[in-house]
Protein backbone atom coordinates (compact mmCIF):
# COMPACT_ATOMS: atom_id res chain seq x y z
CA UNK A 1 -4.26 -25.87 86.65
CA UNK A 2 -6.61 -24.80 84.12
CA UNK A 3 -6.91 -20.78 82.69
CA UNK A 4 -9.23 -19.19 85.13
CA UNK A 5 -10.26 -16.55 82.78
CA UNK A 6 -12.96 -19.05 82.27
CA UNK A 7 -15.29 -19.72 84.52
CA UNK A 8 -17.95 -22.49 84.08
CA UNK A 9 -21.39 -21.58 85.67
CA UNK A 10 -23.21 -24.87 87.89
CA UNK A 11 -26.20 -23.80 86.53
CA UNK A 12 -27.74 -27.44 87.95
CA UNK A 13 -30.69 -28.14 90.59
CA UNK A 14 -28.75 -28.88 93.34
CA UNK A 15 -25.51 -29.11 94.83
CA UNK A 16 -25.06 -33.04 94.63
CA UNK A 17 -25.03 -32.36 90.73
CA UNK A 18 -22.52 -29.21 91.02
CA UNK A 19 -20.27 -31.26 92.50
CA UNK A 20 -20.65 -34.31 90.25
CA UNK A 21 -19.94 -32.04 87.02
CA UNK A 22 -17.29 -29.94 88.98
CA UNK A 23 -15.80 -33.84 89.07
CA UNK A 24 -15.99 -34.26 85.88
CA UNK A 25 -14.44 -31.36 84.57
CA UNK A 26 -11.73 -32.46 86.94
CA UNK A 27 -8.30 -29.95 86.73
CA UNK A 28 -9.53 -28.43 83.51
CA UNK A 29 -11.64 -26.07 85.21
CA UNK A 30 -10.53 -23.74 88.47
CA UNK A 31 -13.12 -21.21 88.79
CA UNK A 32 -16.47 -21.90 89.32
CA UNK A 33 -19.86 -19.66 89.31
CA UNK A 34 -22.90 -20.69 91.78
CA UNK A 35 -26.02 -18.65 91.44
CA UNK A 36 -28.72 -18.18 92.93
CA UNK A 37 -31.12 -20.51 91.54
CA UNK A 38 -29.19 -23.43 93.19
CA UNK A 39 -29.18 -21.49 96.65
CA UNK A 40 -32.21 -23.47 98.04
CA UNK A 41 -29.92 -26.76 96.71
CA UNK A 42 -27.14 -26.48 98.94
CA UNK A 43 -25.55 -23.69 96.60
CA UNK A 44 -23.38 -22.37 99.73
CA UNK A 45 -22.21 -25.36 101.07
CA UNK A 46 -21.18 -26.64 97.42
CA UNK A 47 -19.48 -23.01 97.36
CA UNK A 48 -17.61 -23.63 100.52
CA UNK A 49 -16.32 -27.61 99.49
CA UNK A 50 -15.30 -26.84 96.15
CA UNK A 51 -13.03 -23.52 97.68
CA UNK A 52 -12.28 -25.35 100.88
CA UNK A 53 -11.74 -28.98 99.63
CA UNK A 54 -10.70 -28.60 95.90
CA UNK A 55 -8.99 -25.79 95.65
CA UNK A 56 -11.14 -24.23 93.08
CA UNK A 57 -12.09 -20.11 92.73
CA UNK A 58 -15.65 -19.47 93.63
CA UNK A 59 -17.99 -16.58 91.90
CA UNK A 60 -21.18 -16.34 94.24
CA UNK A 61 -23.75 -14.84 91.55
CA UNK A 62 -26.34 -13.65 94.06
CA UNK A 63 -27.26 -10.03 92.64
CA UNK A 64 -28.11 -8.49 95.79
CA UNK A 65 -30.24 -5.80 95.53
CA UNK A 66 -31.66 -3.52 98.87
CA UNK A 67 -31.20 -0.96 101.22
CA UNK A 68 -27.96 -0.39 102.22
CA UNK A 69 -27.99 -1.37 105.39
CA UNK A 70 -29.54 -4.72 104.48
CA UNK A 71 -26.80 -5.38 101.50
CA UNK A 72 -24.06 -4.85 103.51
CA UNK A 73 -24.54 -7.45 106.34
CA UNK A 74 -25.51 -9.88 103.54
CA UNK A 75 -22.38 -9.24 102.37
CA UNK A 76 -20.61 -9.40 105.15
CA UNK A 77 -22.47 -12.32 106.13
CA UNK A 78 -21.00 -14.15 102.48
CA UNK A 79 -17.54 -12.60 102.96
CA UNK A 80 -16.94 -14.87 106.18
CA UNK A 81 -16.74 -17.87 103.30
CA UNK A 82 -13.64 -16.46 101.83
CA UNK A 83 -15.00 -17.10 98.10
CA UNK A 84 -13.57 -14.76 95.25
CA UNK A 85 -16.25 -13.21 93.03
CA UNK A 86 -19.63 -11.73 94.69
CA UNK A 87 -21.92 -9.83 92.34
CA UNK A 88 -24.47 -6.61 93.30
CA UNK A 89 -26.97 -4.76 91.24
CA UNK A 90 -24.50 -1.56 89.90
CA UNK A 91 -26.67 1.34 92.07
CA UNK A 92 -24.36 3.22 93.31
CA UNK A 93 -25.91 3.29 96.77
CA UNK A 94 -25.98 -0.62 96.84
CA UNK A 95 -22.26 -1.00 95.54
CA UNK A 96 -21.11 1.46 98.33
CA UNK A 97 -22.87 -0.99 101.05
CA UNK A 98 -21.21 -4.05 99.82
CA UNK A 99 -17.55 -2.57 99.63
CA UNK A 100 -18.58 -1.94 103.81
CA UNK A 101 -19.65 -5.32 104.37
CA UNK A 102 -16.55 -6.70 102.12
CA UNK A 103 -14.28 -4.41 104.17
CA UNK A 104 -10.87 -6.78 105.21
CA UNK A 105 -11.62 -9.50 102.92
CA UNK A 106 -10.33 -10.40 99.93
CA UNK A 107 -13.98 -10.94 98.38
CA UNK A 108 -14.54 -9.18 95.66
CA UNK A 109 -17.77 -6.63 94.82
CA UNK A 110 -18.96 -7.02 90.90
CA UNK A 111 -21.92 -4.69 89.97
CA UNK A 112 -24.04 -6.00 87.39
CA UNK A 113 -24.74 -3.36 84.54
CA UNK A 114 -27.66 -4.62 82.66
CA UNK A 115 -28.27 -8.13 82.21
CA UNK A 116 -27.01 -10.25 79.48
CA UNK A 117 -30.47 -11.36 79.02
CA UNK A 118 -32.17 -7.70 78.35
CA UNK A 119 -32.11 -5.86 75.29
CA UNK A 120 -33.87 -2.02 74.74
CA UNK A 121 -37.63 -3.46 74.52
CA UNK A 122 -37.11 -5.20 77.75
CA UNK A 123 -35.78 -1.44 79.63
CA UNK A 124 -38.18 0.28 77.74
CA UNK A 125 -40.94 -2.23 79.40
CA UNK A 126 -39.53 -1.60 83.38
CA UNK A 127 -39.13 1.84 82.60
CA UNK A 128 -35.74 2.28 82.23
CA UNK A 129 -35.04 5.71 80.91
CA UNK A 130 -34.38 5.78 76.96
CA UNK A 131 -30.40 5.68 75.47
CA UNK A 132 -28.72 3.33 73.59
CA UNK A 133 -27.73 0.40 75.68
CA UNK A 134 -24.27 0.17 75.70
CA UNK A 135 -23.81 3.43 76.36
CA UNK A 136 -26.27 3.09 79.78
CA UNK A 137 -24.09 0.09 80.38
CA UNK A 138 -21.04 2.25 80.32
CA UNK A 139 -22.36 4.63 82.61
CA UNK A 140 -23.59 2.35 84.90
CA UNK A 141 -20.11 0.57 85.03
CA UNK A 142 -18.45 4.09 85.44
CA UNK A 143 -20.77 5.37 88.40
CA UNK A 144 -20.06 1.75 90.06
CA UNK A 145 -16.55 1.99 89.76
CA UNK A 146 -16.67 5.61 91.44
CA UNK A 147 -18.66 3.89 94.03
CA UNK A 148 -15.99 1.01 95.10
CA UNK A 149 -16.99 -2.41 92.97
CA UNK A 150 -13.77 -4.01 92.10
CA UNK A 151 -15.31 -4.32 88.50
CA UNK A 152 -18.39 -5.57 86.46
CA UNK A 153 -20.49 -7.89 84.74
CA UNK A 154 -21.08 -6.61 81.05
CA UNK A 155 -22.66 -8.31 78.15
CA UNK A 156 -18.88 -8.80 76.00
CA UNK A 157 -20.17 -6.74 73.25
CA UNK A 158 -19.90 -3.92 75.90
CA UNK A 159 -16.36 -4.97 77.32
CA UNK A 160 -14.34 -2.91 74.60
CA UNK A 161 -16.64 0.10 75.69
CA UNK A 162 -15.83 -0.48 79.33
CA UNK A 163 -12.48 -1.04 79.34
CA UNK A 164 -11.94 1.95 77.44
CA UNK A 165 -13.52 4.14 80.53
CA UNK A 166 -10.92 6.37 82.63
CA UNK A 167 -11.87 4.57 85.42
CA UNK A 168 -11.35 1.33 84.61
CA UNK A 169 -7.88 0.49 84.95
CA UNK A 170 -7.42 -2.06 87.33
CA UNK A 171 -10.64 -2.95 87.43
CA UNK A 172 -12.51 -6.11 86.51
CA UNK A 173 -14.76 -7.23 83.37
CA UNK A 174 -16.25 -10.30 83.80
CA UNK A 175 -18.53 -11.12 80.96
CA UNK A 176 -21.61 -14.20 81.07
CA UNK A 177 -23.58 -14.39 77.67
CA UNK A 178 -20.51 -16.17 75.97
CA UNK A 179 -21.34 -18.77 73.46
CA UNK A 180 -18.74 -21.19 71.19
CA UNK A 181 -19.24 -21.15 67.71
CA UNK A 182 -22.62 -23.51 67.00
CA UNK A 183 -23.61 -23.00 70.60
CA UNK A 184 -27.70 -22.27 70.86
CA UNK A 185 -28.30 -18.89 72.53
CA UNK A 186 -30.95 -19.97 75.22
CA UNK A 187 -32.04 -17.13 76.97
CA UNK A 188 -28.94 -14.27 76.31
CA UNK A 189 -29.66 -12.09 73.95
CA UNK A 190 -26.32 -9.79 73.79
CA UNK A 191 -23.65 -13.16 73.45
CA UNK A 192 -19.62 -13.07 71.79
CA UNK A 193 -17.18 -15.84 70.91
CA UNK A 194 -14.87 -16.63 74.07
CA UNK A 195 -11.60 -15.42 72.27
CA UNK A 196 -13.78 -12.06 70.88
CA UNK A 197 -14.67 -11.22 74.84
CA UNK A 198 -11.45 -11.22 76.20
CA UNK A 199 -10.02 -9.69 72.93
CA UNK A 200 -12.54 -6.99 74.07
CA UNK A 201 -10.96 -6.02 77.35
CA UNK A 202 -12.95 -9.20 79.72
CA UNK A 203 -10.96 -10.80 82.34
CA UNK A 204 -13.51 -13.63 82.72
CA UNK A 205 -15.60 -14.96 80.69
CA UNK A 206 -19.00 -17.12 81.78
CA UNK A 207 -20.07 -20.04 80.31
CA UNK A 208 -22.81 -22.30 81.41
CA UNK A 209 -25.15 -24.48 79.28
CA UNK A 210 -22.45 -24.77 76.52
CA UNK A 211 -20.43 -26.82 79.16
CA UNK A 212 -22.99 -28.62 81.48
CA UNK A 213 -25.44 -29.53 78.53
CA UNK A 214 -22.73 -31.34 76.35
CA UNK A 215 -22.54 -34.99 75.98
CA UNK A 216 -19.03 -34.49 77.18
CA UNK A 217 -18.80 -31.50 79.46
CA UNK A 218 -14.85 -31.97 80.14
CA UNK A 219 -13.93 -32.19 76.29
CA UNK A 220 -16.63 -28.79 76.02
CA UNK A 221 -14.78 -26.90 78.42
CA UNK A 222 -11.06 -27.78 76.82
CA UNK A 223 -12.07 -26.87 73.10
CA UNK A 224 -13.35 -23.44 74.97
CA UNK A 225 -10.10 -23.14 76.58
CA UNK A 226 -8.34 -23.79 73.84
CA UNK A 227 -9.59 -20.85 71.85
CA UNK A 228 -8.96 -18.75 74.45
CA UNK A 229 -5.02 -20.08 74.20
């Protein structure tokens, strides 16, 4: 079975093409992420085969965000399809809600920090108060840790920084916005070699169009694992 510190993202229309590239990766990858722009596509049912039927990991990348009461019976909702990863916005207030609905599952609650796609322009533009980011990532992780989440989603050039936080032992750092040597950026702006983001203090990284978009997505994913060896 292949490392599952990396996890390939089915960033594809539809289910029917999640599963054909999940088949074509074959036993070199074991954990998969589904998000939520294949949910209309049968991104839950591909979710529930590829757990049920192949044995694989499944990160459900849905980035709830709501009142309380609302996140946790989505949650608890999701956690009836015994997948592994589920992420959260990192509010405090919704983390706390999803550790209720999670409550007796194995499921675990991520809370997203600030997206791998933001930089300070983009906060300063929704009106995110002012601060360096990583260090409003690092508080964001902290305060979601104190509020339950099992870990995070970080950009990797903010993984050392977690890690390093009192109250992260034992927690998780799963970082997306990873990109190969030579790999385009597309839309992250805060990216880190695959070996460099677990070097960092990740437990996962994310990888997507590296993978998918290659001419050969199985020989893609093995050079990335083999870096990570």
């Amino acid at each position: 079975m292949s490392d599952d510190r990396l996890i390939v993202a089915l960033d594809v229309p539809n289910a029917i093409e999640g599963l054909r590239l999940a088949q074509q990766l074959g036993d070199a990858v074991s954990f998969y992420k589904i998000g939520l722009g294949m949910l209309t596509g049968g991104g839950l049912a591909l979710a529930n085969e590829l757990k049920q039927d192949h044995g694989k990991r499944i990160f459900l990348d849905m980035k709830l965000f709501d009142i309380g009461a609302t996140v946790e019976k989505a949650v608890r909702g999701l956690a009836q399809f015994d997948l592994d990863f589920l992420t959260v916005h990192g509010d405090p207030h919704v983390v706390r809600a999803a550790r209720d609905g999670a409550a007796g599952k194995d499921l675990k609650i991520l809370a997203v920090t600030i997206l791998t796609s933001l930089d300070r322009a983009d906060l300063d533009a929704g009106l995110i108060r002012s601060g360096d980011l990583p260090d409003l990532v690092a508080e964001r992780a902290s305060r979601a840790f104190d509020a339950g989440a099992d870990g995070v989603i970080a950009s990797p050039q903010e993984a050392a920084m977690i890690r390093a936080l009192p109250n992260a032992p034992g927690k998780l750092i799963v970082t997306p916005g990873v990109r190969p040597a030579g790999a385009a950026l597309g839309d992250q702006k805060r990216v880190a070699a695959p070996a460099e983001a677990i070097a960092d203090g990740a437990d996962h990284i994310v990888v997507g169009r590296p993978v998918w978009a290659a001419p050969d997505p199985a020989a893609a994913a093995h050079a990335i694992l083999a870096e990570l060896a």
